[in-house]
PDB file of N, CA and C in Angstrom:
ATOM      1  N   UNK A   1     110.127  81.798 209.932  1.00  0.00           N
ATOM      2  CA  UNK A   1     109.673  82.445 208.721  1.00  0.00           C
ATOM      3  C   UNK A   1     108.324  83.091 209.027  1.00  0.00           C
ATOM      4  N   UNK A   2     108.428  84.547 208.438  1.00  0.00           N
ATOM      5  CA  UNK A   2     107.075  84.650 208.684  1.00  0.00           C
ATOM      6  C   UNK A   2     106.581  85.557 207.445  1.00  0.00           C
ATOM      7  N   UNK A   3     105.113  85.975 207.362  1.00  0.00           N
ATOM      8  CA  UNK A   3     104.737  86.158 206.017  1.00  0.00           C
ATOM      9  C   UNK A   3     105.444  87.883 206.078  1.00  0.00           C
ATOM     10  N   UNK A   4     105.351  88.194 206.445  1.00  0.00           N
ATOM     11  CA  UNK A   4     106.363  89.441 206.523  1.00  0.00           C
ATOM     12  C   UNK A   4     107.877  89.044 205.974  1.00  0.00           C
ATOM     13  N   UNK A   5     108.370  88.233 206.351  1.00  0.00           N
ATOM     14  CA  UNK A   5     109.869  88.439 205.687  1.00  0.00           C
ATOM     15  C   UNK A   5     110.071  87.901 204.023  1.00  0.00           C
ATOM     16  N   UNK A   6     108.341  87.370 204.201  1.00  0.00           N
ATOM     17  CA  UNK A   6     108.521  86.209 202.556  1.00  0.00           C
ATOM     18  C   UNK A   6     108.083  87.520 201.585  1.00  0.00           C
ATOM     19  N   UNK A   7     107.389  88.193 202.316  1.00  0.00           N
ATOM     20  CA  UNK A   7     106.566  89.402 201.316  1.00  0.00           C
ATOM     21  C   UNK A   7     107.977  90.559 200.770  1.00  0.00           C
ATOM     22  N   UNK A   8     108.333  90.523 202.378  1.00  0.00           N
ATOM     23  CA  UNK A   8     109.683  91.998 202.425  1.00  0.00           C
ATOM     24  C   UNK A   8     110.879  90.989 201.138  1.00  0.00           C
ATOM     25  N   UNK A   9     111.080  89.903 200.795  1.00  0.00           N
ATOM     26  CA  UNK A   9     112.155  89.464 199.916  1.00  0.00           C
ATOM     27  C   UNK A   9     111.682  89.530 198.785  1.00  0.00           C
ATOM     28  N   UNK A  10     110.487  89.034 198.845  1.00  0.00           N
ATOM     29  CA  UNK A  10     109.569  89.501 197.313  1.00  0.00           C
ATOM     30  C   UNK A  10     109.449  90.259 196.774  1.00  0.00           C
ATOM     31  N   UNK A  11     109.329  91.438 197.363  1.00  0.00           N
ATOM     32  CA  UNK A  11     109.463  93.332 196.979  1.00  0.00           C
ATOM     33  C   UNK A  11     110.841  92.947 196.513  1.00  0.00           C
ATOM     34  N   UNK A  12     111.583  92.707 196.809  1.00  0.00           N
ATOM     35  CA  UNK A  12     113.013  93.142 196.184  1.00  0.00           C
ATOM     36  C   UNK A  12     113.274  93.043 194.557  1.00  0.00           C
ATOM     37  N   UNK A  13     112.170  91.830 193.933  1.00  0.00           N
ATOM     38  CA  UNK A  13     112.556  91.503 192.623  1.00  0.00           C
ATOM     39  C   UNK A  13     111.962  93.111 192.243  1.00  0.00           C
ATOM     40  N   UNK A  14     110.725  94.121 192.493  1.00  0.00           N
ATOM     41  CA  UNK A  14     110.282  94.815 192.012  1.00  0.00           C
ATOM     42  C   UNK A  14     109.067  94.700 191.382  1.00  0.00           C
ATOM     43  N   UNK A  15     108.309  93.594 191.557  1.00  0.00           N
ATOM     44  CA  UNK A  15     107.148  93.281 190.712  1.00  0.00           C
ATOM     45  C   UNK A  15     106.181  93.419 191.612  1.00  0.00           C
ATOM     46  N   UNK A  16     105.007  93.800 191.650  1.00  0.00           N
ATOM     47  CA  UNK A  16     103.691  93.334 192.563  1.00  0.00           C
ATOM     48  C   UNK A  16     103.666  92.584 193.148  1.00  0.00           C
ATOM     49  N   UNK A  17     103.687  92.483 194.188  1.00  0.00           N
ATOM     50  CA  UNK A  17     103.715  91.503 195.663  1.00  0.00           C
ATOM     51  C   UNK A  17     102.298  92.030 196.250  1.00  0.00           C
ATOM     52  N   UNK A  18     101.498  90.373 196.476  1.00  0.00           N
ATOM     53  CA  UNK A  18     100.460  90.471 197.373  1.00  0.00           C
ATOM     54  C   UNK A  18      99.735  89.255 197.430  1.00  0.00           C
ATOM     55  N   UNK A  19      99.421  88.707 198.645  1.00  0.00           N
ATOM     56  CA  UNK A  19      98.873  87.998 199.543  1.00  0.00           C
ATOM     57  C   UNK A  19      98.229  86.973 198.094  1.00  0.00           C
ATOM     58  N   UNK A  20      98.236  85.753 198.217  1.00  0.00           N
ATOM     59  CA  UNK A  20      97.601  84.805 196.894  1.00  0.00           C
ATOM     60  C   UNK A  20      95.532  85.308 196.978  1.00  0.00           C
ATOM     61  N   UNK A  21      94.891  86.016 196.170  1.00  0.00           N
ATOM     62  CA  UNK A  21      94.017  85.705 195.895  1.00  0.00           C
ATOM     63  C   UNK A  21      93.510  87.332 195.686  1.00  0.00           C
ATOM     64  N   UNK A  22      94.956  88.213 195.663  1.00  0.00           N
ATOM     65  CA  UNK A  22      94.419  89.576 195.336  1.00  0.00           C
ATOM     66  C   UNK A  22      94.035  89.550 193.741  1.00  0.00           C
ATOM     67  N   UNK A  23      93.565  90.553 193.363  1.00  0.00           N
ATOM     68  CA  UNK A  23      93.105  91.279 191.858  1.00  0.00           C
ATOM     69  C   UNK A  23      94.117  91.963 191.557  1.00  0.00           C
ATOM     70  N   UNK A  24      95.527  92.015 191.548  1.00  0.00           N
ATOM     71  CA  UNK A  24      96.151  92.986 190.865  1.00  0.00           C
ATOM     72  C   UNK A  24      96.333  92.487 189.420  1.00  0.00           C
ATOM     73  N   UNK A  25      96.426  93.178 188.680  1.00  0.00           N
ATOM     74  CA  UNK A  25      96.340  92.464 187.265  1.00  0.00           C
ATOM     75  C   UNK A  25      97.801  92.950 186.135  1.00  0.00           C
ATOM     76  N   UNK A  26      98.459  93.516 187.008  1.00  0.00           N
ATOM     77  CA  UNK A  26     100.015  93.954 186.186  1.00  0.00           C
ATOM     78  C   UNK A  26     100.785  92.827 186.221  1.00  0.00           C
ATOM     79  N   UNK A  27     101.372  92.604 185.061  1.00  0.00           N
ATOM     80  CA  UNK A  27     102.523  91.394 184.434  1.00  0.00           C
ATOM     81  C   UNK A  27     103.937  91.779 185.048  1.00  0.00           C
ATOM     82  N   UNK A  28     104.752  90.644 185.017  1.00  0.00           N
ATOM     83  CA  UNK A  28     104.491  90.034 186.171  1.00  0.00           C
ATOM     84  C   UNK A  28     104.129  90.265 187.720  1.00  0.00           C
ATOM     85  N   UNK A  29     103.898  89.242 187.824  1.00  0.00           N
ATOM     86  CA  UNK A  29     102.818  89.975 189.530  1.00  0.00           C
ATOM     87  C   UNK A  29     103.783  88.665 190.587  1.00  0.00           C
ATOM     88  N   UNK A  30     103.483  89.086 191.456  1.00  0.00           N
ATOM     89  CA  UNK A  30     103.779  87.353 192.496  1.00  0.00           C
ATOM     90  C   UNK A  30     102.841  87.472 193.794  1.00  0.00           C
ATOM     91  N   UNK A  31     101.744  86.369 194.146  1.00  0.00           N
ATOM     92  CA  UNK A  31     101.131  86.157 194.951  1.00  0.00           C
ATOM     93  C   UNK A  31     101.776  85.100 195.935  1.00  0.00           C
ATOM     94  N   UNK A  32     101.447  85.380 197.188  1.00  0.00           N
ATOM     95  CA  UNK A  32     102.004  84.540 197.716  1.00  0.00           C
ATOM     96  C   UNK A  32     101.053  83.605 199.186  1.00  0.00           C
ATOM     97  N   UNK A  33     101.561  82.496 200.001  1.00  0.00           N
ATOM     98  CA  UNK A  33     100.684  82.023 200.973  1.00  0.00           C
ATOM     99  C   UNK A  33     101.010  80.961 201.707  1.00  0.00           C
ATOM    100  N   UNK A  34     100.727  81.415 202.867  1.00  0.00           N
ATOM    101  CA  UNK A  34     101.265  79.976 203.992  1.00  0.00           C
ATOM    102  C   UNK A  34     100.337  79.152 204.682  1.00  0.00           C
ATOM    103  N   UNK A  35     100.081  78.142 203.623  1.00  0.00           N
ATOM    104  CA  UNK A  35      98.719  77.509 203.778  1.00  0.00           C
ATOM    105  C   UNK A  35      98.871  76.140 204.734  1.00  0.00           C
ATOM    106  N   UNK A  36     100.159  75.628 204.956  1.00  0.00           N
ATOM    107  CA  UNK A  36     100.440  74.680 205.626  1.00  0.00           C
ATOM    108  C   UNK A  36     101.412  75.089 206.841  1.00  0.00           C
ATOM    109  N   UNK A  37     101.299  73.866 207.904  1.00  0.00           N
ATOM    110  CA  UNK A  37     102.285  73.870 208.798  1.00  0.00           C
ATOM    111  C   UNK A  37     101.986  72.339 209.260  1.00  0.00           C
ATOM    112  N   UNK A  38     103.534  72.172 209.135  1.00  0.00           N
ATOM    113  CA  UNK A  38     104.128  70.734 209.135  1.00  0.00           C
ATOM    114  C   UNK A  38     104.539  70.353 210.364  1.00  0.00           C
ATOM    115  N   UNK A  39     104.066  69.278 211.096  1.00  0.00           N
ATOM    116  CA  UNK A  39     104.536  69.070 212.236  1.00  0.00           C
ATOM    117  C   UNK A  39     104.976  67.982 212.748  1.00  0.00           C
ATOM    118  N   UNK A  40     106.248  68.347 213.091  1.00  0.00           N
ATOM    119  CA  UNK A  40     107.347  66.862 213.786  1.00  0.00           C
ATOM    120  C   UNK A  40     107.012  66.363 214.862  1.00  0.00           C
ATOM    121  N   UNK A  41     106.489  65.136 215.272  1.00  0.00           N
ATOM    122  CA  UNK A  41     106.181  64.492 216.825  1.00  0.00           C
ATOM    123  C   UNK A  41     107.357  63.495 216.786  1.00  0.00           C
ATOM    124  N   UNK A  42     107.880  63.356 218.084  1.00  0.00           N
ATOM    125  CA  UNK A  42     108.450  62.137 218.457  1.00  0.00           C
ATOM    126  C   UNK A  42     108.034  62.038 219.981  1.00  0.00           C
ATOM    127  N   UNK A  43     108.311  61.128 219.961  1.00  0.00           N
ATOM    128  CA  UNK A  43     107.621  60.196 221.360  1.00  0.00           C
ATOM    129  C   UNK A  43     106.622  60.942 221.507  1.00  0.00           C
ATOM    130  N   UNK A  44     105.578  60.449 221.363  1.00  0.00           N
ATOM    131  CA  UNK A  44     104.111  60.995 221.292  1.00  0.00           C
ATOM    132  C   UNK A  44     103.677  62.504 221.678  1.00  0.00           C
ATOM    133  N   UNK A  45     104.701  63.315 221.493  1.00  0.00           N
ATOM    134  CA  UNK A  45     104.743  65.069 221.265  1.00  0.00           C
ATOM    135  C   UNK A  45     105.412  65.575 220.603  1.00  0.00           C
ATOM    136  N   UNK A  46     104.429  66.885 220.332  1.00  0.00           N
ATOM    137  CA  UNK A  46     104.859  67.740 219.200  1.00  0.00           C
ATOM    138  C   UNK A  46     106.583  68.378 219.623  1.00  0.00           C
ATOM    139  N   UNK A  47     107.199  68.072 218.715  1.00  0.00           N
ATOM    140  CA  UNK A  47     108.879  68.411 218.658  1.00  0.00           C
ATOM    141  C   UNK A  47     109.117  69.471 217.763  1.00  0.00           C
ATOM    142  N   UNK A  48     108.248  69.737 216.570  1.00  0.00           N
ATOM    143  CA  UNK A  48     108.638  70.877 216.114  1.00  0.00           C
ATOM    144  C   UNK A  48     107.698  71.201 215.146  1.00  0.00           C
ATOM    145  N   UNK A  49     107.499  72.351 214.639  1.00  0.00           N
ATOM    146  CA  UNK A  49     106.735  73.029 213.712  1.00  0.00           C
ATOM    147  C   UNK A  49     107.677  73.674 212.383  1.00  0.00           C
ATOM    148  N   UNK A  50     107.011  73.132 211.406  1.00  0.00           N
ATOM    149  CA  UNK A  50     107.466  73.996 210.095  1.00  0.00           C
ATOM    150  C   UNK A  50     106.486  74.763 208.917  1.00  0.00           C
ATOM    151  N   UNK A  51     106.993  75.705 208.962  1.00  0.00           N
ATOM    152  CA  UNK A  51     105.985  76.473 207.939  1.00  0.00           C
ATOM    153  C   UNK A  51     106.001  76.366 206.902  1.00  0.00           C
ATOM    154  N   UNK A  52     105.486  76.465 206.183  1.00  0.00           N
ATOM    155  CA  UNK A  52     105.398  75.914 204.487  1.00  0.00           C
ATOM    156  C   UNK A  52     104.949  77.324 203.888  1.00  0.00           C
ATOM    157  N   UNK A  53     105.239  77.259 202.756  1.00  0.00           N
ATOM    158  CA  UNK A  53     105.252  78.966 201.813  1.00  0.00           C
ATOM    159  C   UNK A  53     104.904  78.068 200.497  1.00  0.00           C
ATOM    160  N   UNK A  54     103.822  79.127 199.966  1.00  0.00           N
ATOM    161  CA  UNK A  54     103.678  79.060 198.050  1.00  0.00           C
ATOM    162  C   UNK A  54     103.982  80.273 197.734  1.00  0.00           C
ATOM    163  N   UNK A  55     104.878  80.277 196.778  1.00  0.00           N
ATOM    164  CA  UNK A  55     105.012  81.543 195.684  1.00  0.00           C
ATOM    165  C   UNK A  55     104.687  81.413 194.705  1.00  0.00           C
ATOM    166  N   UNK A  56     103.605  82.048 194.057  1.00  0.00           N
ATOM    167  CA  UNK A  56     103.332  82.376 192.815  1.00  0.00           C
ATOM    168  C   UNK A  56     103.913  83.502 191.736  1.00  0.00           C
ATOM    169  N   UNK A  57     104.373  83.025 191.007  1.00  0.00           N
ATOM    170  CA  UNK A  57     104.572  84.593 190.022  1.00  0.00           C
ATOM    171  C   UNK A  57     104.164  83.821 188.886  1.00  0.00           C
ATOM    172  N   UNK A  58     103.344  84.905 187.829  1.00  0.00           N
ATOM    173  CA  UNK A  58     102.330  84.879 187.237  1.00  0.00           C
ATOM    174  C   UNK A  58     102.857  86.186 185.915  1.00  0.00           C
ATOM    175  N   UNK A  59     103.279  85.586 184.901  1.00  0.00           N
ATOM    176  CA  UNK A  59     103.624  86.171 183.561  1.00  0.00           C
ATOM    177  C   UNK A  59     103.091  86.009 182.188  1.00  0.00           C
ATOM    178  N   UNK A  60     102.958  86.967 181.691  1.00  0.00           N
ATOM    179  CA  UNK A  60     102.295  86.847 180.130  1.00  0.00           C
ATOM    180  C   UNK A  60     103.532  85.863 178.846  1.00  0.00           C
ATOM    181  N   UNK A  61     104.827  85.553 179.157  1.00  0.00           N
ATOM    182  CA  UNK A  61     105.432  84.451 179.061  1.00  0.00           C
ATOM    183  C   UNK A  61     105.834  83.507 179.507  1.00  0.00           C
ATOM    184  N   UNK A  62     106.354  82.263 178.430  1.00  0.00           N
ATOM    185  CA  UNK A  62     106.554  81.178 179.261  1.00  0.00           C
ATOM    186  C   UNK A  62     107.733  80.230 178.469  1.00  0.00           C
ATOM    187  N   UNK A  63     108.981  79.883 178.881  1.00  0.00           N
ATOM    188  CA  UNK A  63     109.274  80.365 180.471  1.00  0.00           C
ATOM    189  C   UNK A  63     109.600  81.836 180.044  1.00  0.00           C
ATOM    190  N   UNK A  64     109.344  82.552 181.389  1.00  0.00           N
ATOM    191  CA  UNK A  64     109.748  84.000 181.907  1.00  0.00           C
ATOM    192  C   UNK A  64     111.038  84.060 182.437  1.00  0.00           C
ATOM    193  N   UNK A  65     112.176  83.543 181.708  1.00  0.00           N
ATOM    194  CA  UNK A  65     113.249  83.341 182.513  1.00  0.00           C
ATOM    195  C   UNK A  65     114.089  84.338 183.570  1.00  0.00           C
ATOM    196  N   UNK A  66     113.615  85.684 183.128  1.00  0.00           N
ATOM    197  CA  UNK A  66     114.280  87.002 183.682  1.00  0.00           C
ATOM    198  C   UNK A  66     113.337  86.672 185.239  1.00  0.00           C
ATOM    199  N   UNK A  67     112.033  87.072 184.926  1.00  0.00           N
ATOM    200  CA  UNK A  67     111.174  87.088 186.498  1.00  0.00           C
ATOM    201  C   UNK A  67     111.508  86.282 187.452  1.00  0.00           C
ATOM    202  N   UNK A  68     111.943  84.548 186.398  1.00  0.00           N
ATOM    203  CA  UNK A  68     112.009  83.416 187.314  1.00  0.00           C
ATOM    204  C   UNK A  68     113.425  83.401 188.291  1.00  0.00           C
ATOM    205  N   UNK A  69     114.332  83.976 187.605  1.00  0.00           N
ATOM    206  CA  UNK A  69     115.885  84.314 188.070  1.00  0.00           C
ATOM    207  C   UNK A  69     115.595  85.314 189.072  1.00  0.00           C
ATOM    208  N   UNK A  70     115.106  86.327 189.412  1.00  0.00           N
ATOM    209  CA  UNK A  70     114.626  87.473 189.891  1.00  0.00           C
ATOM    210  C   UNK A  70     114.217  87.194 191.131  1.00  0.00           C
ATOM    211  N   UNK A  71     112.996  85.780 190.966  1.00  0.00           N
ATOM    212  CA  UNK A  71     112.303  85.570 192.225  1.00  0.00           C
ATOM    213  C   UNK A  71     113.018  84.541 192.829  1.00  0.00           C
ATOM    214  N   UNK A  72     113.859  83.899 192.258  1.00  0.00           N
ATOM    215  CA  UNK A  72     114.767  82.661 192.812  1.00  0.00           C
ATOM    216  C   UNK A  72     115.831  83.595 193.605  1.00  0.00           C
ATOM    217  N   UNK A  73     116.261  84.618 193.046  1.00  0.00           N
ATOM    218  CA  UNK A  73     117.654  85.291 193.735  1.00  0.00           C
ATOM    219  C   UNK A  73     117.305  85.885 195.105  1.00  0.00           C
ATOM    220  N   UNK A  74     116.183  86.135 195.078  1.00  0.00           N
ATOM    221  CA  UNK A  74     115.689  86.916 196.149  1.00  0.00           C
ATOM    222  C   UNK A  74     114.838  85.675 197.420  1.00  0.00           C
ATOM    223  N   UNK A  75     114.168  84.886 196.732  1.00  0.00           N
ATOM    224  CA  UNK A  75     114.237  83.548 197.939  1.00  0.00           C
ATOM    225  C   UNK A  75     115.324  83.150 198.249  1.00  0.00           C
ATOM    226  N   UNK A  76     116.693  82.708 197.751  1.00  0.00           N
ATOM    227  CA  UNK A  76     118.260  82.297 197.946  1.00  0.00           C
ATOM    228  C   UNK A  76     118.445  83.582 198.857  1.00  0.00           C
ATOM    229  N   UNK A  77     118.493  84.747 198.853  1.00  0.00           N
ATOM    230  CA  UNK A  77     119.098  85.978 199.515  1.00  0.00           C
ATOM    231  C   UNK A  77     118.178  85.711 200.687  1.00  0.00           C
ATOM    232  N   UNK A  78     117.352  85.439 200.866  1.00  0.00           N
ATOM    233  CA  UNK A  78     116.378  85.347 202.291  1.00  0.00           C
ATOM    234  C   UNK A  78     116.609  84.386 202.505  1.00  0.00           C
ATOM    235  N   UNK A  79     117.559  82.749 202.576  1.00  0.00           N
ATOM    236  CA  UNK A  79     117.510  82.068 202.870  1.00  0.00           C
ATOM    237  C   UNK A  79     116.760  80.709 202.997  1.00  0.00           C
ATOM    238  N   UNK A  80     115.528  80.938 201.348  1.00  0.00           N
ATOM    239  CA  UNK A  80     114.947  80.202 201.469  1.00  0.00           C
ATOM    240  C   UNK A  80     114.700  79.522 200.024  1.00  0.00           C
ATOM    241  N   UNK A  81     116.484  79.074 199.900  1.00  0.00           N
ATOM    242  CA  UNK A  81     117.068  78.637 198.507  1.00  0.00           C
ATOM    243  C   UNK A  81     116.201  76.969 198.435  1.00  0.00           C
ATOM    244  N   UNK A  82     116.096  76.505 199.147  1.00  0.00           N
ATOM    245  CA  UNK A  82     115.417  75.300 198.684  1.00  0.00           C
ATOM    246  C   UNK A  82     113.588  74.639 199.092  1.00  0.00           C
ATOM    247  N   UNK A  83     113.608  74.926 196.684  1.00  0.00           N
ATOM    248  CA  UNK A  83     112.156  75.192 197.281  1.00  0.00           C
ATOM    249  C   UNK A  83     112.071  74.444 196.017  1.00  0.00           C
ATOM    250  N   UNK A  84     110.358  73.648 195.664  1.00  0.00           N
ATOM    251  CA  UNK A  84     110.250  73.175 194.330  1.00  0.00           C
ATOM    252  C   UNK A  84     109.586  74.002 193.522  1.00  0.00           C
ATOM    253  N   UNK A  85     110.021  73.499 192.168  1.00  0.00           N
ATOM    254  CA  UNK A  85     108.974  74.709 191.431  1.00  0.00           C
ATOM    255  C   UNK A  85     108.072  73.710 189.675  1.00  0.00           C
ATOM    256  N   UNK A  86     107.460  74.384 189.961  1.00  0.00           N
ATOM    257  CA  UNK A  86     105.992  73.885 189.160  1.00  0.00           C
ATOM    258  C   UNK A  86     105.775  75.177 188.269  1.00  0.00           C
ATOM    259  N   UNK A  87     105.438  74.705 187.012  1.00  0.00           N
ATOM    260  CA  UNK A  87     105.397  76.025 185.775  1.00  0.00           C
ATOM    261  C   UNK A  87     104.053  75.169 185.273  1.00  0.00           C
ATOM    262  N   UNK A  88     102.663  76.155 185.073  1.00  0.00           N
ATOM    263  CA  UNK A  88     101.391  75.651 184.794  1.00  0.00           C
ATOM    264  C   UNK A  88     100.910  76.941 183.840  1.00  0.00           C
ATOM    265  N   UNK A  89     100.536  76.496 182.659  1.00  0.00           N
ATOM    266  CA  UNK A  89      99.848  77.432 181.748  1.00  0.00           C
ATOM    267  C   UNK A  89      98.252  77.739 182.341  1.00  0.00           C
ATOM    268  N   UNK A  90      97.973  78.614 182.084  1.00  0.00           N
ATOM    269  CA  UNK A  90      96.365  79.082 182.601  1.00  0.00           C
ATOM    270  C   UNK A  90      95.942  79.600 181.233  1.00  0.00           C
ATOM    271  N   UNK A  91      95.248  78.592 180.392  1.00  0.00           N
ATOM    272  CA  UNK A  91      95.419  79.549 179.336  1.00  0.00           C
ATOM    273  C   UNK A  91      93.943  80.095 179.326  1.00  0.00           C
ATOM    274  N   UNK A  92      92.838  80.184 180.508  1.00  0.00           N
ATOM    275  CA  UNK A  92      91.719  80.749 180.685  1.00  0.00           C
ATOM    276  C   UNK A  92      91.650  82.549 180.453  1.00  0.00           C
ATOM    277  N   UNK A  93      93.273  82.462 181.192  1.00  0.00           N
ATOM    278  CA  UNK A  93      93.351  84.165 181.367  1.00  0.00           C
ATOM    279  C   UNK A  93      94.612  84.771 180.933  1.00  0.00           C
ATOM    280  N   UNK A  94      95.095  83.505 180.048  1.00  0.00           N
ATOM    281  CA  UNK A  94      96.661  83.734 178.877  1.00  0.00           C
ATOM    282  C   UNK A  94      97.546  84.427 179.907  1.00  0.00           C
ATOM    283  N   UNK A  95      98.077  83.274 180.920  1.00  0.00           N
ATOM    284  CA  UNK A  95      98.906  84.018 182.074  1.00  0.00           C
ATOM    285  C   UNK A  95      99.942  82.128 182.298  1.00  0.00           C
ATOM    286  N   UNK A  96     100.979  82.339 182.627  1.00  0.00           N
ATOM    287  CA  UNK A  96     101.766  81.449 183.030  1.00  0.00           C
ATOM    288  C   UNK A  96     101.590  81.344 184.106  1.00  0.00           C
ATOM    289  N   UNK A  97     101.588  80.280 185.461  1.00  0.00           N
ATOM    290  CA  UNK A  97     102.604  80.588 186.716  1.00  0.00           C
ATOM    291  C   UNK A  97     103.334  79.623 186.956  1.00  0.00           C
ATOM    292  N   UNK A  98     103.946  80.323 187.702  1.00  0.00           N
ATOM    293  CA  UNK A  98     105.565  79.468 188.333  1.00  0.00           C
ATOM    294  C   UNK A  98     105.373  79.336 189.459  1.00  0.00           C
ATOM    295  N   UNK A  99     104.976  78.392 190.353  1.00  0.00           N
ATOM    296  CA  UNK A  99     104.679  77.478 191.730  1.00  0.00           C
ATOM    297  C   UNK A  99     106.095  77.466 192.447  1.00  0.00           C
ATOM    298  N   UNK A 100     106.546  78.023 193.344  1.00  0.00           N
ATOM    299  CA  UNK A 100     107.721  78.036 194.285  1.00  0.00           C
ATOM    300  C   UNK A 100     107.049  77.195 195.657  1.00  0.00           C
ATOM    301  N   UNK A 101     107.305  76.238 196.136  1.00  0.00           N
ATOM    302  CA  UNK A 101     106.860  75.566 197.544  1.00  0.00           C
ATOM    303  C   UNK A 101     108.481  75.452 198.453  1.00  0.00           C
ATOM    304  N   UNK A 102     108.240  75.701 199.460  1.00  0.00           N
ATOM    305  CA  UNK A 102     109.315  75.658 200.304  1.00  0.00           C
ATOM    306  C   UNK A 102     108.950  75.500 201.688  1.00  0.00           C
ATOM    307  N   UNK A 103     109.306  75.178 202.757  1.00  0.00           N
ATOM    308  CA  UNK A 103     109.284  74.979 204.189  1.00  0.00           C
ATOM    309  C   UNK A 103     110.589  74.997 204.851  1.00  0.00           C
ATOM    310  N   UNK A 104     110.105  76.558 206.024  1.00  0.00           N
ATOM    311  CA  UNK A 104     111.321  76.667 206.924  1.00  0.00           C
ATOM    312  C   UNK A 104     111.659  75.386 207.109  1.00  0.00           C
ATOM    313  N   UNK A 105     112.822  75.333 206.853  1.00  0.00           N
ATOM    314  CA  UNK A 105     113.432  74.103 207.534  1.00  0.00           C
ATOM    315  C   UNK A 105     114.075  74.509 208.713  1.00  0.00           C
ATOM    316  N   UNK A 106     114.067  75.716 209.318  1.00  0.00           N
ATOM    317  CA  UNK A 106     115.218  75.790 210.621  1.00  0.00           C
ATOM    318  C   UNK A 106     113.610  75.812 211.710  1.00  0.00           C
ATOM    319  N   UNK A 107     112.528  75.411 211.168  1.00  0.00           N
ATOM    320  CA  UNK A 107     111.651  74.922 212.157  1.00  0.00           C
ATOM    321  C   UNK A 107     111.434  76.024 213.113  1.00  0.00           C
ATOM    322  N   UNK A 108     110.405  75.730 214.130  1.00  0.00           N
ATOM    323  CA  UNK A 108     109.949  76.580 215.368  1.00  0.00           C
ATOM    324  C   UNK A 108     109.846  75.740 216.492  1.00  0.00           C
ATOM    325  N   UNK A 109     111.334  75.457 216.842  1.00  0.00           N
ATOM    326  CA  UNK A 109     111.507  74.570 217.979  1.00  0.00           C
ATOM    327  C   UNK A 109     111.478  75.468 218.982  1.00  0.00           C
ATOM    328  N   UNK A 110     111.422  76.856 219.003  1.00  0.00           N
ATOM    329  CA  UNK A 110     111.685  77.496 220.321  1.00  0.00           C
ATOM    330  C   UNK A 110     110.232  77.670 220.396  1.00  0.00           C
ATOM    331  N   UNK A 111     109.482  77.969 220.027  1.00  0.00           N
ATOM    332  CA  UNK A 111     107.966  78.054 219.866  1.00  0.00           C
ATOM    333  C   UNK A 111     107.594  77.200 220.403  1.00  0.00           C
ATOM    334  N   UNK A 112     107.940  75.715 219.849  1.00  0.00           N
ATOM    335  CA  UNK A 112     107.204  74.712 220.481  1.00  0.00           C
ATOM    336  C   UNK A 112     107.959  74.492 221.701  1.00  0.00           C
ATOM    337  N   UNK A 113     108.938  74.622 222.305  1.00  0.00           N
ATOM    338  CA  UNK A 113     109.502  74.676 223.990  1.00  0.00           C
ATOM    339  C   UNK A 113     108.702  75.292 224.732  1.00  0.00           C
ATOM    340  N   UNK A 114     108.507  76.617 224.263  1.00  0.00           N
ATOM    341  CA  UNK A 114     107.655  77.189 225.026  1.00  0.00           C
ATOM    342  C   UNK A 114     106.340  76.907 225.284  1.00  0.00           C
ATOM    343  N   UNK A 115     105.592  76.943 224.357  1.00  0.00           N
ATOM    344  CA  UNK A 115     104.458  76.065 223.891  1.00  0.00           C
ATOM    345  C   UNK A 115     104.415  75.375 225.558  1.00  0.00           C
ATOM    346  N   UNK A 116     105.334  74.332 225.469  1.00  0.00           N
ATOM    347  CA  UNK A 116     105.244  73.346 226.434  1.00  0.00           C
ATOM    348  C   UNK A 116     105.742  73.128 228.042  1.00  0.00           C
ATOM    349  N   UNK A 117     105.831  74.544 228.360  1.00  0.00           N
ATOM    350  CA  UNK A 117     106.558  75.157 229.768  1.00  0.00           C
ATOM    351  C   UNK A 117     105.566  75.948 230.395  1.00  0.00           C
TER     352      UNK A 117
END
């Protein structure tokens, strides 16, 4: 997974796509970010790497059921149907968001082979 293919599936719903911590301020929007990487050891080495993804989308309703269907169809179409999701009012700036967390699960075992050759 990389932030390129999470961004390129995101464009597809049609809404503002950009990196978690831009200023765009159009309804709905979706920010996004790969703030973790998860890592498998067995027998005292690294065996594999997984990337972890947040999606944000961020609506003036709540629930936004159209956006939320929208951004779910398009993570499922990229292959990255299993993810949790978290719905948090912000009512500082009268905006919803919807928290998508997910991690490649098909891992970066070839990465880490190499890594180690």
């Amino acid at each position: 997974m990389s932030e390129k293919s999470v961004c390129d599936a995101l464009k597809k719903t049609g809404y503002p796509v950009n990196l978690l911590g831009s200023h765009e301020t159009r309804l709905p929007r979706i920010s996004y970010a790969m703030p973790d990487e998860n890592v498998l050891y067995a027998d005292d080495a690294r065996y594999a790497a997984f990337d972890q993804c947040e999606v944000r989308l961020y609506t003036d309703r709540y629930p936004d059921a159209e956006a939320e269907a929208s951004v779910e169809e398009c993570l499922e179409n990229a292959g990255y149907g299993s993810f949790s999701k978290a719905r948090n009012p912000i009512s500082s700036e009268r905006l919803h968001e919807t928290t998508y967390t997910f991690t490649d699960t098909k891992g970066r075992t070839e990465d880490v082979e190499e890594e180690e050759k």
